[in-house]
Protein backbone atom coordinates (compact mmCIF):
# COMPACT_ATOMS: atom_id res chain seq x y z
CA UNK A 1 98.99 162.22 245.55
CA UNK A 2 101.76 159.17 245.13
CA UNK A 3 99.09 158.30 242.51
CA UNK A 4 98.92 160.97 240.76
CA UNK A 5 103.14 161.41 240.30
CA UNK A 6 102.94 157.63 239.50
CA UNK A 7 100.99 158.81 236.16
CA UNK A 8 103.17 162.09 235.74
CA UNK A 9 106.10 159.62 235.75
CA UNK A 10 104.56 157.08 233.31
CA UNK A 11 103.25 159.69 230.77
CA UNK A 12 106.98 161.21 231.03
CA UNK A 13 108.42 158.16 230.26
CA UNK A 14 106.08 157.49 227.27
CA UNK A 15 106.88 160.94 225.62
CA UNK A 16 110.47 160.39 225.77
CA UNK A 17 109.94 156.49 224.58
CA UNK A 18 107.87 157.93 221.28
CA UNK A 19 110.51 160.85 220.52
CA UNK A 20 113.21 158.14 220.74
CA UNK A 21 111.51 155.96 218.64
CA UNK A 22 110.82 159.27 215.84
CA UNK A 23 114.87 159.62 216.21
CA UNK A 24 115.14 155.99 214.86
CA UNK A 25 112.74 156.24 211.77
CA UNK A 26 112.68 159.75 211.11
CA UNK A 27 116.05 162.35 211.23
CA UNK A 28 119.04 160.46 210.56
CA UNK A 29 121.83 160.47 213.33
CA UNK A 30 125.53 161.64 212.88
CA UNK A 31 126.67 157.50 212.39
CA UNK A 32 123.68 157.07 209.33
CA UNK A 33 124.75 160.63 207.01
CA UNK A 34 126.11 159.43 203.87
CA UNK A 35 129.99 160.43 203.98
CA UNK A 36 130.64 162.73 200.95
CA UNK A 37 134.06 162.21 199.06
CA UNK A 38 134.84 164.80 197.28
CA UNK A 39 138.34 163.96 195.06
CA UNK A 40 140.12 166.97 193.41
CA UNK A 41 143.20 166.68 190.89
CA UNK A 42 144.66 168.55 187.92
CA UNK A 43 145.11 165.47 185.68
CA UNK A 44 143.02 164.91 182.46
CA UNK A 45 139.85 163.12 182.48
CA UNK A 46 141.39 160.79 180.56
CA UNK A 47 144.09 159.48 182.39
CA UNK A 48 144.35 156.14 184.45
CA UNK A 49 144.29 158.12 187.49
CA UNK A 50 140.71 160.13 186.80
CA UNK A 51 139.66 156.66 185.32
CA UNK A 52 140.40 154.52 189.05
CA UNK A 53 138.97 157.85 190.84
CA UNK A 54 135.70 156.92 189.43
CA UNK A 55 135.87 153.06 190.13
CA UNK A 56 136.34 153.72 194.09
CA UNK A 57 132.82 155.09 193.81
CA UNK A 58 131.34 151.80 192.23
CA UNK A 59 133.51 149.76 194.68
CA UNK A 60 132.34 151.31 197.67
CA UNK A 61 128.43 151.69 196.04
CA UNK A 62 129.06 147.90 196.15
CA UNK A 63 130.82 147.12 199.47
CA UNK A 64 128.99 149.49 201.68
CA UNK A 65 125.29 150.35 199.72
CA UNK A 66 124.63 153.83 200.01
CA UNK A 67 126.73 154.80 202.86
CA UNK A 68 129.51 156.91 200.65
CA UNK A 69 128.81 159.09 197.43
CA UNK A 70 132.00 159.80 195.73
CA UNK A 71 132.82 163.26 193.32
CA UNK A 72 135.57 163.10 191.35
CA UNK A 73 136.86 166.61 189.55
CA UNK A 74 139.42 166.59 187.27
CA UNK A 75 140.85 169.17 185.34
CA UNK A 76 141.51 171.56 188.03
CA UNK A 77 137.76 172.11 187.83
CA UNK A 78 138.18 172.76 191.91
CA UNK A 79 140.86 174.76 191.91
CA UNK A 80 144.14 174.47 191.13
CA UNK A 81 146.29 172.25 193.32
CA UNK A 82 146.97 174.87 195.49
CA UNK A 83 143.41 175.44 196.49
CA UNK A 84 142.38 171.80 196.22
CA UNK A 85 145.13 170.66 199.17
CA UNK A 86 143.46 174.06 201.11
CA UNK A 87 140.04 172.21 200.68
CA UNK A 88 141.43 169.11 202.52
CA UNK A 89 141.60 171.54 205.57
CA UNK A 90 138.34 173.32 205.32
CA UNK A 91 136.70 170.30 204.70
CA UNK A 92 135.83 171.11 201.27
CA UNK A 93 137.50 168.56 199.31
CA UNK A 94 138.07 165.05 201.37
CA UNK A 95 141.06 163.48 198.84
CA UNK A 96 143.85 165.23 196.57
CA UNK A 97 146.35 163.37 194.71
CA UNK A 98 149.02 165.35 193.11
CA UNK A 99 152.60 165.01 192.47
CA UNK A 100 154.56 164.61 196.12
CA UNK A 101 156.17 168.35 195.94
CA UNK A 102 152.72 169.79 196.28
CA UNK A 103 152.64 168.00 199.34
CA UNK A 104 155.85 168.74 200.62
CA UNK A 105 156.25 172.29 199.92
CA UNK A 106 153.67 172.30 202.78
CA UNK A 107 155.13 169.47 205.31
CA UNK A 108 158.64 170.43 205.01
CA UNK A 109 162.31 169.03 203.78
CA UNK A 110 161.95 166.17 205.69
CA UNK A 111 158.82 164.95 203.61
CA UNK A 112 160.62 166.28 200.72
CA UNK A 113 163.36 163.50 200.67
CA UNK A 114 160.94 161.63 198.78
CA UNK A 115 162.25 163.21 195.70
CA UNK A 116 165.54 163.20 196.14
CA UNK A 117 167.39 161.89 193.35
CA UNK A 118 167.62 157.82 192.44
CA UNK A 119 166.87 157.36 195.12
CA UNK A 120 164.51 154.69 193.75
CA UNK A 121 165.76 154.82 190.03
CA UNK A 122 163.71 152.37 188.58
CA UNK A 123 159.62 151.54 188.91
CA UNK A 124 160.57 147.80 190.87
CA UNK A 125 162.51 149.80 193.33
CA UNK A 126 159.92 152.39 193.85
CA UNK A 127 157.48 149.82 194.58
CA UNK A 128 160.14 148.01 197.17
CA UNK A 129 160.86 151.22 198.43
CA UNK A 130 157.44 152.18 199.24
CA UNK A 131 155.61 149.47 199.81
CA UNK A 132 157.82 146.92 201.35
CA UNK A 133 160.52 148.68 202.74
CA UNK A 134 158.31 151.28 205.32
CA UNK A 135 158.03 154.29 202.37
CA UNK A 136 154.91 154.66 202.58
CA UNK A 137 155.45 154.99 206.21
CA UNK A 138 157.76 157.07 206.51
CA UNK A 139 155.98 159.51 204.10
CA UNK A 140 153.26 159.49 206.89
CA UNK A 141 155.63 160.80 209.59
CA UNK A 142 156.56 163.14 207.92
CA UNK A 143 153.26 164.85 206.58
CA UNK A 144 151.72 164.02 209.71
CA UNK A 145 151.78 167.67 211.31
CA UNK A 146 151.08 169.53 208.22
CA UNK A 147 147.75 167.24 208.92
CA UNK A 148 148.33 165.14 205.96
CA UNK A 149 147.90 161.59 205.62
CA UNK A 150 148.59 159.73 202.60
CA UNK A 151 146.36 156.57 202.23
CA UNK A 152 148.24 154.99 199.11
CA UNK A 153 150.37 156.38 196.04
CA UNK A 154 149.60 156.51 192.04
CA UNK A 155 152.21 155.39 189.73
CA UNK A 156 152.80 158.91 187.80
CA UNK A 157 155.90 157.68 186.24
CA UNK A 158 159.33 157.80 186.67
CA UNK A 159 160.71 161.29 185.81
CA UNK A 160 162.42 161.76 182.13
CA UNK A 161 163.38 164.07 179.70
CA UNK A 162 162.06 165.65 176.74
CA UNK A 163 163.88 168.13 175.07
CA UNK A 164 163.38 170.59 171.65
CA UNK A 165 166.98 169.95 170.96
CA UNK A 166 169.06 166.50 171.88
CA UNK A 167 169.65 163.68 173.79
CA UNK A 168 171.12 164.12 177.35
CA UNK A 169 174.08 161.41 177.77
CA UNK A 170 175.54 163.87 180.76
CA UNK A 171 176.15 166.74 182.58
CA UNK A 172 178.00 168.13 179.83
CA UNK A 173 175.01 167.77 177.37
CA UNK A 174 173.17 169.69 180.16
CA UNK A 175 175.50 172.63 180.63
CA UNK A 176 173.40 175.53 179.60
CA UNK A 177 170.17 173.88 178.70
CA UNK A 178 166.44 175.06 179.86
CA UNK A 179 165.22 172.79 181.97
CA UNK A 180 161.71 173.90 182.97
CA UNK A 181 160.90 172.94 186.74
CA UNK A 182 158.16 173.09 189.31
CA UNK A 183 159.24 175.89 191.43
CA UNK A 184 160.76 174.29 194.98
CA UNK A 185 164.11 174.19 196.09
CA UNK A 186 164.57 170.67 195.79
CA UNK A 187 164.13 170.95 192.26
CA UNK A 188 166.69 173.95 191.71
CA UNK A 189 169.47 172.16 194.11
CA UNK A 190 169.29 168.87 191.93
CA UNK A 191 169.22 170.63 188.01
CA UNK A 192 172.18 172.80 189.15
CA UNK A 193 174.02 169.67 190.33
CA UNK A 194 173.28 168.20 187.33
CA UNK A 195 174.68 170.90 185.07
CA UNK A 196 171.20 172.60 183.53
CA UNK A 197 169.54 175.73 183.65
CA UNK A 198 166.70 175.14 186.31
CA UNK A 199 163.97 177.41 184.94
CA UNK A 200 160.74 177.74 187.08
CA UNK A 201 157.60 178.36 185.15
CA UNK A 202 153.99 177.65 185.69
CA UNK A 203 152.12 174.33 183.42
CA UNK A 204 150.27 177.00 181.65
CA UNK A 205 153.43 178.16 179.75
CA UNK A 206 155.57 175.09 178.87
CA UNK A 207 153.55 173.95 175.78
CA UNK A 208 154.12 177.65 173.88
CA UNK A 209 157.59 178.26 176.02
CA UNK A 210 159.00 174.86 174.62
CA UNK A 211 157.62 175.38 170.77
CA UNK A 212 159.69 179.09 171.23
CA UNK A 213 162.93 177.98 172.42
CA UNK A 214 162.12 179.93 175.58
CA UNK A 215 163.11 176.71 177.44
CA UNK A 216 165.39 173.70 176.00
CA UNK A 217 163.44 170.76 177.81
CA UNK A 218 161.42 169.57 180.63
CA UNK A 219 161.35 166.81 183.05
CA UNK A 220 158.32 164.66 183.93
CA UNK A 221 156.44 161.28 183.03
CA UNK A 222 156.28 159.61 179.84
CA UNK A 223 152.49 159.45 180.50
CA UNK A 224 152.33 163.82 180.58
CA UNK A 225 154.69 163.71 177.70
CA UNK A 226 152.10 161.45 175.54
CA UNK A 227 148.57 162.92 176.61
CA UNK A 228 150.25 166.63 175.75
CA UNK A 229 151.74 165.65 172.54
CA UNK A 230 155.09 167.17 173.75
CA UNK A 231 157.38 164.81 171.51
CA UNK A 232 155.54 166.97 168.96
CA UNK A 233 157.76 170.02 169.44
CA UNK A 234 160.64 168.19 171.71
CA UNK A 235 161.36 165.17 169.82
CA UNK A 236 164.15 164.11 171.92
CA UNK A 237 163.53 162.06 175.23
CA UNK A 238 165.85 161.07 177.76
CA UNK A 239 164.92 157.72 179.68
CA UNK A 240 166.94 158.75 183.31
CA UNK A 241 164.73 157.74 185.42
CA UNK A 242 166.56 160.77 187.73
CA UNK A 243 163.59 160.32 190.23
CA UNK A 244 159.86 158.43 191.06
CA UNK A 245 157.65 161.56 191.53
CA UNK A 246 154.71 159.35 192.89
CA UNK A 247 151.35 160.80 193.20
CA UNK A 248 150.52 160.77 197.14
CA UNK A 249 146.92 159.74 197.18
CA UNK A 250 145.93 162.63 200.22
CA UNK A 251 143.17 163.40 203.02
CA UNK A 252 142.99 165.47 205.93
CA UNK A 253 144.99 163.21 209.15
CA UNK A 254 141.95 164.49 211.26
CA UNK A 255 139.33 163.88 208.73
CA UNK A 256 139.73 160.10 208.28
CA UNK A 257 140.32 159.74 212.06
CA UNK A 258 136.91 160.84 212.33
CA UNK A 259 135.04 158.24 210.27
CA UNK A 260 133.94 155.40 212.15
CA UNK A 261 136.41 152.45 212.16
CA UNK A 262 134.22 150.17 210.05
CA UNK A 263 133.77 153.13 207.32
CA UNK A 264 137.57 153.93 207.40
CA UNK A 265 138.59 149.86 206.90
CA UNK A 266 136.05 149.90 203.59
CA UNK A 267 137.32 152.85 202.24
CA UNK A 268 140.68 152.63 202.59
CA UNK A 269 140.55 149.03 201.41
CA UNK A 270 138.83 150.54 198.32
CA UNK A 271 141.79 153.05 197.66
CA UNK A 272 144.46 150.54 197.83
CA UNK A 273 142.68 148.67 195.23
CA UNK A 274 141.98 151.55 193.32
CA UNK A 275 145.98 152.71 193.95
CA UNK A 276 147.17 149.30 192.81
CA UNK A 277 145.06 149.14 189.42
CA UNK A 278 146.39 152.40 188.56
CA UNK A 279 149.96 151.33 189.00
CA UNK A 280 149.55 148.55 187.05
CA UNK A 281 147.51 149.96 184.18
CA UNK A 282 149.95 153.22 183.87
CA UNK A 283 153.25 150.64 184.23
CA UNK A 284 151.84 148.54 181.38
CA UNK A 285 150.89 151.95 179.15
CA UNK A 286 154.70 153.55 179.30
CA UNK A 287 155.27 150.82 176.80
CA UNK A 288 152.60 151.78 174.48
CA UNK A 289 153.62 155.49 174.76
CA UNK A 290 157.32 154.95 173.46
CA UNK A 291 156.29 153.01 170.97
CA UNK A 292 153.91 156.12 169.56
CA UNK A 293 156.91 158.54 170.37
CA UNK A 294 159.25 156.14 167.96
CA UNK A 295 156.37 155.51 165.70
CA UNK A 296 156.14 159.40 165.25
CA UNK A 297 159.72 159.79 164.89
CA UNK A 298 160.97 160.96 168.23
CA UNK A 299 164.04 159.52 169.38
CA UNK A 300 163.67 157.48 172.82
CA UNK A 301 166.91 156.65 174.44
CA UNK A 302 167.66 154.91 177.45
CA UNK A 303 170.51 155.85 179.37
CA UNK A 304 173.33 153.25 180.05
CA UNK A 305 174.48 151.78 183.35
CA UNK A 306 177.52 154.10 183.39
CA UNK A 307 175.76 157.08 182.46
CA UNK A 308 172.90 156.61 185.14
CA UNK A 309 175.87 156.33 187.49
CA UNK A 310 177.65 158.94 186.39
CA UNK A 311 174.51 160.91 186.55
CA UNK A 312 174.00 159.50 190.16
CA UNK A 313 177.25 160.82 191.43
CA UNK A 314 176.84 163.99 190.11
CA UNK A 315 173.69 164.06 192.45
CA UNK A 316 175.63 163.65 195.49
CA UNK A 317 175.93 167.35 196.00
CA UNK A 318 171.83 167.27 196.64
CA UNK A 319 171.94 164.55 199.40
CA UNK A 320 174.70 166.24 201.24
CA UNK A 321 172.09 169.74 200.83
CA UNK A 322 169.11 168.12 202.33
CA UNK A 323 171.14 166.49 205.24
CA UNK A 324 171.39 170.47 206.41
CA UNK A 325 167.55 171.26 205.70
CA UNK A 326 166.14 167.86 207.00
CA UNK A 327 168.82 166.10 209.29
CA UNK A 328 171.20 163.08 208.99
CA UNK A 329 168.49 160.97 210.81
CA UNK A 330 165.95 161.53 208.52
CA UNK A 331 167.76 161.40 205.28
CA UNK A 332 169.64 158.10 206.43
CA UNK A 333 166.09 157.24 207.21
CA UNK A 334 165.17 157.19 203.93
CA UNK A 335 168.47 155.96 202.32
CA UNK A 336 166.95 152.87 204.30
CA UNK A 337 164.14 152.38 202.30
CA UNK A 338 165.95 152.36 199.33
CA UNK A 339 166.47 148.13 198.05
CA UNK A 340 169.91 146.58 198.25
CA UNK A 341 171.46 145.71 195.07
């Protein structure tokens, strides 16, 4: 009898010996799937940011050989960014990058201080800002419930205008002017402050509302303002750098907490290259662009010292409003990321 179980037991152990050994060489385990990262944004194809999406997949083909397969879709062709920053929670879409507001219409006013205005008003003090004075860290604490986390930042450009009908020296050039805005209150509290028109309207309509007269101007990078051919119709731009409007490169907080620690370090190394590239290649192309606005008669003009503090004190208003939707801890928070002069 003991010899007989002795054999049960041995044969046992031999069956479960072979089916580990078909786990090993035949179905892959959870730790050997390729990771799938899927990268949605509403930029062109042919911008720096679409072109440095596609390098992260041949850096990490390289790195980590067949462990990640990167899509990039640009275009909106996933959605607009609405439904792309959805697909970070259902697991659809892995990364979004998109101008901060998208972000923090979702995470709240104290995320939204980001945006506030000059509060980095120039590209060196962005960079300080973010990267050296805690930023980018403070971005995180804020997005983190909202289940956000924010890996690195694009350079989008600073914010300017572009108008159908003059230069804007000050408020009083603004008094009564369209300014078409992405809809958030943020947006409305600092155009009114600044003595404009804030007019919401969706992307689709500012290239025909702008040719009409419907709206007066718009605000946004030099970089949108070139690959839309806006000086075109508005050939009046404004250099006020009135705010940084990064693009927050985005995942799910609970996705990339998920991925082992050795895929996480590769791929996040990978994204702050990629991030970095982009800021330097978009940085060194704002040149290039007002030279082709000039070039095509448009008139480019940079706003003074005094006028960009004039313009900053009108502004005040919008700090004091965001101290009663976010808190004086977090706004002075912030404030102390901005560099000392």
């Amino acid at each position: 009898m003991k010899k007989k179980i002795s054999l049960l037991l041995m044969f046992v152990l031999c069956i479960g010996a072979l089916v580990g050994c078909g786990n090993s060489k035949g179905k892959k385990t959870a730790s050997d799937e390729v990771i799938t990262v899927k990268i949605a944004h509403t930029d062109s194809s042919s911008r720096s940011t679409h072109k440095w999406a596609e390098w992260l997949g041949k850096y990490l083909d390289k790195e980590a050989p067949g462990r990640f397969k990167v899509e990039v879709y640009s275009d909106g062709s996933l959605g607009d960014t609405p439904d792309a920053i959805a697909g970070l929670g259902l697991g659809t879409v892995q990364i979004v990058f998109d101008l901060s507001s998208a972000f923090t219409q979702i995470a709240g006013y104290k995320s939204a201080c980001i945006d506030l205005p000059y509060l980095y008003p120039s590209y060196d003090e962005w960079i300080e800002g973010t990267f050296k004075n805690g930023g980018l860290e403070l971005f995180n604490e804020t997005i983190a419930d909202a289940d956000f986390y924010c890996i690195d930042m694009y350079y989008n450009g600073m914010r300017q205008l572009i108008s159908r009908d003059k230069i804007y020296h000050n408020t009083d050039d603004l008094k009564g002017q369209k300014v078409r805005i992405a809809q958030n209150d943020l947006n409305v509290e600092m155009w009114n402050a600044l003595g404009a028109n804030p007019t919401p309207m969706a992307w689709g309509e500012v290239v025909t509302s702008l040719s009409q007269g419907q709206i007066n101007a718009l605000d946004h990078s030099l970089g949108v303002f070139n690959d839309f051919n806006l000086h075109e119709i508005a050939p009046y731009i404004t250099l006020t750098n009135h705010a940084s409007s990064p693009f927050p490169i985005v995942c799910s907080k609970k996705w990339i907490e998920s991925l082992d620690k050795k895929d996480r370090k590769v791929l996040e190394e990978g994204i702050h290259k990629m991030a970095k590239s982009q800021r330097d290649e978009e940085r060194e192309k704002e040149a290039e662009y007002i030279q082709r606005f000039e070039k095509e008669n448009a008139e480019v003009y940079e706003l003074t010292a005094d006028e960009i503090k004039a313009f900053e004190k009108a502004s005040e208003p919008v700090y004091k409003w965001m101290r009663s939707k976010a808190g004086d801890e977090i706004v002075d928070k912030w404030l102390a990321t901005k560099p000392k002069k």
